[in-house]
Protein backbone atom coordinates (compact mmCIF):
# COMPACT_ATOMS: atom_id res chain seq x y z
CA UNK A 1 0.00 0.00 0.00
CA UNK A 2 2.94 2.09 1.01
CA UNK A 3 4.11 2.12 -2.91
CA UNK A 4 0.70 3.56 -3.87
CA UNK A 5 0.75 6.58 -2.26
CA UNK A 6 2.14 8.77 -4.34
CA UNK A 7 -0.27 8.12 -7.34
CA UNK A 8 -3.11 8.97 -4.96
CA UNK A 9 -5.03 11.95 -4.66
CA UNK A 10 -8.88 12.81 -3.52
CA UNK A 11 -11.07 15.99 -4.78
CA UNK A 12 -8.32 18.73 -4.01
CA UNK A 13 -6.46 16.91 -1.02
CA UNK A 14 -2.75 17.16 -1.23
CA UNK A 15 -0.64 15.05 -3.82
CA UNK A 16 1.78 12.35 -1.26
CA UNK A 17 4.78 11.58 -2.54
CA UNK A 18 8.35 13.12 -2.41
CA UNK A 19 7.13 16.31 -0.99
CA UNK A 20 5.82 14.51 1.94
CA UNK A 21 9.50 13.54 3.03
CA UNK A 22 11.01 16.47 4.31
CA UNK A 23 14.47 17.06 3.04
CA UNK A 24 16.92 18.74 5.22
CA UNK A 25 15.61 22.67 5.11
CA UNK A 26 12.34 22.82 3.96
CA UNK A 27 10.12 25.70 3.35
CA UNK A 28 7.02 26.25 1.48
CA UNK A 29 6.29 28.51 -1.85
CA UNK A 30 3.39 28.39 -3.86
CA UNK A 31 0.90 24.89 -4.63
CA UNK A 32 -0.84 24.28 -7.40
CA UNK A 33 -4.07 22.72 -8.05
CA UNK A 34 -4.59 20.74 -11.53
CA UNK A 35 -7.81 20.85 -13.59
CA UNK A 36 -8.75 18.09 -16.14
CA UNK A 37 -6.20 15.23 -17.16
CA UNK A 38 -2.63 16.04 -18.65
CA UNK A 39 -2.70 14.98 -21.89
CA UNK A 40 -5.71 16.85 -22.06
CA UNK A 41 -6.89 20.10 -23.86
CA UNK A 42 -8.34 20.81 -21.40
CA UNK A 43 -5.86 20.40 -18.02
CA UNK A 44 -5.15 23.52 -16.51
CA UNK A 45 -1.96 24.42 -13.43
CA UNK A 46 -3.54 26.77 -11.39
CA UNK A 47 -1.70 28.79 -8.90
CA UNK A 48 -2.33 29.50 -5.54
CA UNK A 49 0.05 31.73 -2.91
CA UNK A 50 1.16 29.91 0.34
CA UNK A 51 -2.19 31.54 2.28
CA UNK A 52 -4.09 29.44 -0.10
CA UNK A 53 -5.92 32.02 -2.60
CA UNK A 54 -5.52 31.78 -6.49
CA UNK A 55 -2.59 33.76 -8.00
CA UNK A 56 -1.05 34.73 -11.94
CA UNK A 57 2.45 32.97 -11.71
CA UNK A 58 2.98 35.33 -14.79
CA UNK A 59 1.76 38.66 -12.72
CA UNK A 60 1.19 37.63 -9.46
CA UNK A 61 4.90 35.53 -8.70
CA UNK A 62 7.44 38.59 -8.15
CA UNK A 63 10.50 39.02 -10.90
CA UNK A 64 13.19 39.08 -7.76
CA UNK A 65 13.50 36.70 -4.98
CA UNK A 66 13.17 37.81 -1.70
CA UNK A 67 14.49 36.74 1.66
CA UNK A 68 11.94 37.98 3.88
CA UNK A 69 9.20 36.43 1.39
CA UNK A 70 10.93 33.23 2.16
CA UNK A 71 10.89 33.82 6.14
CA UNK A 72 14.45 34.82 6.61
CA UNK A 73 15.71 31.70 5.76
CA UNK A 74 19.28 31.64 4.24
CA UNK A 75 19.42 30.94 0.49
CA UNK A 76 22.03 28.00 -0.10
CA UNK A 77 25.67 28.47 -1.58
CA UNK A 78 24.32 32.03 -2.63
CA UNK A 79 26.82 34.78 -2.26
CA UNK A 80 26.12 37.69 -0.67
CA UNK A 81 26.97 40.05 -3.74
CA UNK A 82 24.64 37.35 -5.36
CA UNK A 83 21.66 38.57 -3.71
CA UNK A 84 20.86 41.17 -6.67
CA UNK A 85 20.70 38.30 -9.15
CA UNK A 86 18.60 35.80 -7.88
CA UNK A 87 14.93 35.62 -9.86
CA UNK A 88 12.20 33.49 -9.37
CA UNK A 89 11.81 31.21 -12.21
CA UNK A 90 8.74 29.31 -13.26
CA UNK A 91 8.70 25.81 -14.72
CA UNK A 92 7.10 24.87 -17.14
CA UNK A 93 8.32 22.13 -18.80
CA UNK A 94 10.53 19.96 -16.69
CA UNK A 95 14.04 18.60 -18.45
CA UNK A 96 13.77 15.65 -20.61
CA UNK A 97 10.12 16.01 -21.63
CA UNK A 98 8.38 16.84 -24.62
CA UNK A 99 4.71 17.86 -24.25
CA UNK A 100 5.36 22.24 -25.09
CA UNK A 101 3.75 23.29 -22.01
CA UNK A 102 3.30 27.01 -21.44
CA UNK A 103 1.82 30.01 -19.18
CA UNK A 104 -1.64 30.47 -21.09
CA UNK A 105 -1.01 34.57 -21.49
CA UNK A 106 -4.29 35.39 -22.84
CA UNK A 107 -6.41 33.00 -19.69
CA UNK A 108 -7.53 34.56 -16.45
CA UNK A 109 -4.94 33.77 -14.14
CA UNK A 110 -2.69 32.42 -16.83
CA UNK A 111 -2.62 28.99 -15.47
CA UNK A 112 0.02 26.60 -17.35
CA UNK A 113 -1.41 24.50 -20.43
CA UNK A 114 -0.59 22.41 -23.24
CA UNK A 115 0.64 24.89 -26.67
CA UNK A 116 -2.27 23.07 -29.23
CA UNK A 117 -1.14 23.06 -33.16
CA UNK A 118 -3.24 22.70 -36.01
CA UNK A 119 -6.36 21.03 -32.79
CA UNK A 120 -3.88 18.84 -30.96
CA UNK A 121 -1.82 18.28 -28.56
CA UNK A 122 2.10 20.00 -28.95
CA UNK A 123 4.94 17.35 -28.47
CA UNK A 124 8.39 19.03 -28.95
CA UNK A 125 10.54 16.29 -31.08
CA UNK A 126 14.14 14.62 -29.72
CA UNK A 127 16.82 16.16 -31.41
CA UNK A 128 19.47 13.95 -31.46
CA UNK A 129 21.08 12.84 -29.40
CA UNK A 130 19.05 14.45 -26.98
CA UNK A 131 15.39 13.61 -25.59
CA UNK A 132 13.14 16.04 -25.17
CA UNK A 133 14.43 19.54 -23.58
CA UNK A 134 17.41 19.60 -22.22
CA UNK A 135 16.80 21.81 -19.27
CA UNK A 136 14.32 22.78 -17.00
CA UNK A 137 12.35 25.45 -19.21
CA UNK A 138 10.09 27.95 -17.86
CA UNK A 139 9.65 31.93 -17.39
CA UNK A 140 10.47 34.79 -15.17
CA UNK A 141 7.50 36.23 -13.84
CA UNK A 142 6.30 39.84 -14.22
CA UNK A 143 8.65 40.50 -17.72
CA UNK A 144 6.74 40.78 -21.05
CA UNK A 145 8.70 40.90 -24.79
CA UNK A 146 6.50 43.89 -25.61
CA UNK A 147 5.44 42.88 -29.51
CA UNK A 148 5.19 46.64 -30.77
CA UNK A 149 8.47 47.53 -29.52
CA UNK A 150 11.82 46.82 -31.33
CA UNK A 151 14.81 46.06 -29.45
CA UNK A 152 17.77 48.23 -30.84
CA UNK A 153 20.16 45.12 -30.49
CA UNK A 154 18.40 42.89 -32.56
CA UNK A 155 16.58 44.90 -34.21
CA UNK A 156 13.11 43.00 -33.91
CA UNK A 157 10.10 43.01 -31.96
CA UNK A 158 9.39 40.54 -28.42
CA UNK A 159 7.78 37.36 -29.11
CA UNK A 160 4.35 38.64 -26.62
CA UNK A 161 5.34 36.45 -23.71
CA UNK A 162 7.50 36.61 -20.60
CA UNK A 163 11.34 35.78 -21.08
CA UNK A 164 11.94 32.17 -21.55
CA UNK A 165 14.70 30.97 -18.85
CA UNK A 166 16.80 27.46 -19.74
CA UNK A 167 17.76 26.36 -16.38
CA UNK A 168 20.87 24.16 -16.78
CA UNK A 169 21.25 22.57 -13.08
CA UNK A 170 21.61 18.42 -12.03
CA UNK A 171 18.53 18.25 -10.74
CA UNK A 172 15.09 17.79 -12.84
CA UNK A 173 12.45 20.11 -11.46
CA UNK A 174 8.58 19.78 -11.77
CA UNK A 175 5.95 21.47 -13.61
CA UNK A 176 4.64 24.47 -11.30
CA UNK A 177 7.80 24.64 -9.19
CA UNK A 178 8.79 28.41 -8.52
CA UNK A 179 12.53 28.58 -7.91
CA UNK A 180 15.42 30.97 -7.07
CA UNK A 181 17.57 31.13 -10.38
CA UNK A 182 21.19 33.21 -10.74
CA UNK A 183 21.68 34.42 -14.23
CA UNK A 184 23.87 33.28 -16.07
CA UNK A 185 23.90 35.01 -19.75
CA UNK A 186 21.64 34.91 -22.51
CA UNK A 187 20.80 33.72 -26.33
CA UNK A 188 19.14 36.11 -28.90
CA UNK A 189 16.58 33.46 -30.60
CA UNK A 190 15.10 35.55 -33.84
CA UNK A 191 11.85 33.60 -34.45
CA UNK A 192 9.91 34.29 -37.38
CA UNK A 193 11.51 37.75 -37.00
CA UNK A 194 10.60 38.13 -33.94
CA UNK A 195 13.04 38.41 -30.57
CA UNK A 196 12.91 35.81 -28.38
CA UNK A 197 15.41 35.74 -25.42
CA UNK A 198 16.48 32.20 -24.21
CA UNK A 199 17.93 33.34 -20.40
CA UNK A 200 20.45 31.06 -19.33
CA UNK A 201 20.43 30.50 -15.45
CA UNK A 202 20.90 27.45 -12.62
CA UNK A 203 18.88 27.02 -9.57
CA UNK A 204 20.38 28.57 -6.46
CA UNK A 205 19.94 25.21 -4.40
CA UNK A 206 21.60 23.05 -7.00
CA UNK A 207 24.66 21.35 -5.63
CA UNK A 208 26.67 22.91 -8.45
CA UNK A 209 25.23 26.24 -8.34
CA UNK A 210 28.56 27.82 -6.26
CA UNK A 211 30.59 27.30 -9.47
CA UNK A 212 28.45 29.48 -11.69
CA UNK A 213 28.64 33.34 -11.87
CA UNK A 214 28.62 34.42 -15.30
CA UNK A 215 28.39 32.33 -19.12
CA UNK A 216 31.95 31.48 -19.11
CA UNK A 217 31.10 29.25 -16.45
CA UNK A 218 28.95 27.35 -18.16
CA UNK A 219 31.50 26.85 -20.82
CA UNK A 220 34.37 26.00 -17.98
CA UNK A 221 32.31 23.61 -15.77
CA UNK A 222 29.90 22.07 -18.60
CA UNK A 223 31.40 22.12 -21.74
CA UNK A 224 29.47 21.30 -24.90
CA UNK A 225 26.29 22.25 -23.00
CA UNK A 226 25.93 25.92 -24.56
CA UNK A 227 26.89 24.45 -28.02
CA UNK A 228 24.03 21.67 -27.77
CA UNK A 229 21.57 24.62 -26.66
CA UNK A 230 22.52 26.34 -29.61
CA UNK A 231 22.27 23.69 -31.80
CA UNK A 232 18.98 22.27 -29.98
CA UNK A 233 17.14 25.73 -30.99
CA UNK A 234 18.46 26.20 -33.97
CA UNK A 235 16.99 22.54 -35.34
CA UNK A 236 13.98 21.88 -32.78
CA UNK A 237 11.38 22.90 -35.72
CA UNK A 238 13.12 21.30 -38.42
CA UNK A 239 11.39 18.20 -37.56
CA UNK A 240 8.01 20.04 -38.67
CA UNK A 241 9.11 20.86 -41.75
CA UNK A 242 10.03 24.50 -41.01
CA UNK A 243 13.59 25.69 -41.91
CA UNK A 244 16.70 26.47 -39.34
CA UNK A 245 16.33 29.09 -36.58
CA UNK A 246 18.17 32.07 -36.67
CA UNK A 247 19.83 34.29 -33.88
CA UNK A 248 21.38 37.59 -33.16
CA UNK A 249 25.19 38.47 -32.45
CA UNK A 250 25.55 35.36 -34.89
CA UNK A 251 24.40 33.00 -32.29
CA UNK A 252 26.54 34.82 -29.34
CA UNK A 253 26.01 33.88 -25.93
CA UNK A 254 26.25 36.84 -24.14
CA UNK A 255 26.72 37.40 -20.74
CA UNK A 256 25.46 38.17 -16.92
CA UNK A 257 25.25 41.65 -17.62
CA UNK A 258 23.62 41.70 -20.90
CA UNK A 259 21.08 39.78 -19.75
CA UNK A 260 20.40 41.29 -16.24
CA UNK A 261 19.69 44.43 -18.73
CA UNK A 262 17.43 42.49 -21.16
CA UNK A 263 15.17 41.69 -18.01
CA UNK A 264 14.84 44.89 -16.43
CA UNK A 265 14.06 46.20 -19.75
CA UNK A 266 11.33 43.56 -20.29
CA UNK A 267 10.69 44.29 -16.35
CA UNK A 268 9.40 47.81 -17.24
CA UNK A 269 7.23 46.78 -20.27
CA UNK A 270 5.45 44.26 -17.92
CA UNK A 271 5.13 47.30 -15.36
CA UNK A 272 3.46 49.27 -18.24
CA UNK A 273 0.99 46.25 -19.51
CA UNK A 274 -0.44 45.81 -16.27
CA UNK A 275 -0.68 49.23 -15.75
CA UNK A 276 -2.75 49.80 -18.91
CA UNK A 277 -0.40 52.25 -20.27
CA UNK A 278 0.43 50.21 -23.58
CA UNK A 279 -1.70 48.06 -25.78
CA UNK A 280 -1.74 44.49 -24.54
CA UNK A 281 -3.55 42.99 -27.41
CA UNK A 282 -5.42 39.33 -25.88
CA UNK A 283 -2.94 39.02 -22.97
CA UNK A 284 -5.05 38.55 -19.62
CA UNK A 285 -3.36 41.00 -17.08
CA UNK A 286 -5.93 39.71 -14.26
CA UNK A 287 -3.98 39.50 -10.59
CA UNK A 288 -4.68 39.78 -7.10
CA UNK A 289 -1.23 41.20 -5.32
CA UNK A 290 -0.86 44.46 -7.65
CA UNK A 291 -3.46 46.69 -6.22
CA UNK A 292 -3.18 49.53 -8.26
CA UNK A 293 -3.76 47.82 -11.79
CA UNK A 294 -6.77 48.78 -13.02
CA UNK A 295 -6.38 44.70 -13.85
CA UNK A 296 -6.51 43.88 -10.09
CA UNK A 297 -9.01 41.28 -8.50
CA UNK A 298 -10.15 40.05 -5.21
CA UNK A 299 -8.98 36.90 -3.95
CA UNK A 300 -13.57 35.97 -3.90
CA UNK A 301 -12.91 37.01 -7.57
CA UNK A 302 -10.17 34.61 -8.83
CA UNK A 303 -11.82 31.97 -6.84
CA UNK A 304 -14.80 32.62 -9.31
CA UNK A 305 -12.33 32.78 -12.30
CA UNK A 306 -11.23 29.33 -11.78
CA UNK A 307 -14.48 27.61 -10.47
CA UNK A 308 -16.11 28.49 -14.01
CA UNK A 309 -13.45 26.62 -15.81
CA UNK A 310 -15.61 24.02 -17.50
CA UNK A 311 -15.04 20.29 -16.06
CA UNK A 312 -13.96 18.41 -19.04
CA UNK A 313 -16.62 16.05 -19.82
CA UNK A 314 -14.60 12.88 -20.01
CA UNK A 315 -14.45 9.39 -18.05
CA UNK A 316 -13.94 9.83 -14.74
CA UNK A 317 -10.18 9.47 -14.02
CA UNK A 318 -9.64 11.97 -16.64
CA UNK A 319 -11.19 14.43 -14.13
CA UNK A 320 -8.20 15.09 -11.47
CA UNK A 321 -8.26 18.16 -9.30
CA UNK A 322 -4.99 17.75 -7.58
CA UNK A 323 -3.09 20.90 -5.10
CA UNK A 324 0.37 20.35 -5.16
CA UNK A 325 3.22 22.14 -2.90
CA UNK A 326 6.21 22.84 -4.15
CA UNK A 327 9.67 23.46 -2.07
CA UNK A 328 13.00 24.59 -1.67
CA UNK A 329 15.12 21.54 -1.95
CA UNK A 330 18.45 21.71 -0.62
């Protein structure tokens, strides 16, 4: 019976498994709560802050991490001139997997979905010799790649979502887990001529994170890695029949600094889409925490959001409602 418990879950009781064996320093972040079946069109990541009401990880999840939001409690192998670069990082798609999950930017609440192509399902294909992606793939909260505007150093337009972060640590992370990153550098995707940052960063609580301070690092301590990320993005649509990928700075990595100012520039276009002083087109800008958007909602309200989701009308194990924690691991 003991073996089962992690596959079990009731209504919206708590998912058992590894979370329910405390590691050595624990503390709690955000939960989730799933709607419908993965697999599904219609499954839905919800998430909720730690005092249990519904939250936008894309507005609602701050850009910076902060120690007294995590009750004081020291940040591991994290420098102290560190501090300014840690981020909180949202993932989506959890290393080695395929299924192109994303934040749904134009949904109330943007909860995390499967991308759908041509009515089905996206599956990103293995580019050899690799399976699936080959990080932990997600987004930094609270930055937008403002569409209208052209960035002078590539000299295209943002790709209309939040900056896409490639988190290169050992450990594989789960779907919904919000965790302190360090940046690292950055790549300068140009995707059907549009800009689309790929931020290079590794968790703060990974047992290699000390080593890493800047992108040379990365190319010291793992070498091949930023090659195969180049490589992986330039072919990863190749498969569908849709030529090579280009990049800016001639496929450049470029480094901390560079990229710290990429995100504070995308930082400040997110400040002015919530704040309704740009056009947003279909993005949802709905949150709870920033009380001053004219986009701002009661926590009675975003409970209401997500209770007239429709239950997917399908056999009954495809309807799971699970709330999940998620934690600092050291």
């Amino acid at each position: 019976m003991r073996a089962l418990l992690p596959l079990l879950s009731v209504g919206r009781g708590w998912r058992v498994g590894a979370a329910a064996r405390p590691p050595r320093r624990v503390m709690s972040l955000y939960r989730t709560e799933e709607l419908g079946h993965p697999r599904s069109q219609d499954y839905r990541l919800f998430f909720k802050h730690v005092a249990g009401h519904y939250i936008s990880p894309f507005h609602d999840i701050p850009l910076k991490a902060d120690c007294k939001e995590e009750h004081d409690i020291p940040r591991k192998k994290a420098r102290n001139d560190e501090y300014e670069n840690l981020f909180n990082m949202v993932v989506e798609i959890p290393r080695w997997t395929n299924a192109k999950m994303e934040i749904a930017t134009e949904e109330p609440l943007n909860p995390i979905k499967q991308d759908i192509k041509n009515g089905k399902l996206r599956y990103t294909p293995n580019i050899f010799p690799h399976k699936g992606y080959i990080w932990n793939y997600g987004a930094l909260p609270q930055t937008w790649e403002d569409p209208h505007l052209r960035d002078k150093s590539t000299d295209c337009c943002g790709d209309n979502d939040p900056i896409d972060v490639c988190e290169i640590g050992s450990k594989v992370l789960s779907r919904g887990d919000v965790v302190h990153v360090k940046i690292l550098g950055t790549l300068a995707l140009i995707d059907q001529s549009e800009t689309d940052w790929k931020i290079i960063a590794i968790n703060v609580n990974d047992p290699e994170a000390e080593k890493f301070h800047d992108i040379d690092d990365v190319k010291k301590f793992k070498p091949g890695y930023l090659e195969a990320t180049l490589n992986w993005f330039r072919l990863y649509k190749v498969p569908d029949g849709k030529p090579e990928n280009k990049f800016a700075f001639n496929g450049e990595f470029k480094n901390k600094a560079f990229a710290l100012d990429v995100i504070n520039s995308a930082h400040e276009r997110w400040k002015e889409m919530v704040m309704k002083k740009c056009d947003k087109g279909a993005i949802s800008c709905v949150n709870v925490h920033i009380c001053d958007s004219p986009f701002h909602c009661t926590m009675e309200e975003a409970r209401s959001l997500v209770e007239s989701v429709p239950t997917p009308s399908m056999n009954k194990e495809s309807n799971i409602e699970e709330e999940v924690w998620h934690f600092l691991r050291n």
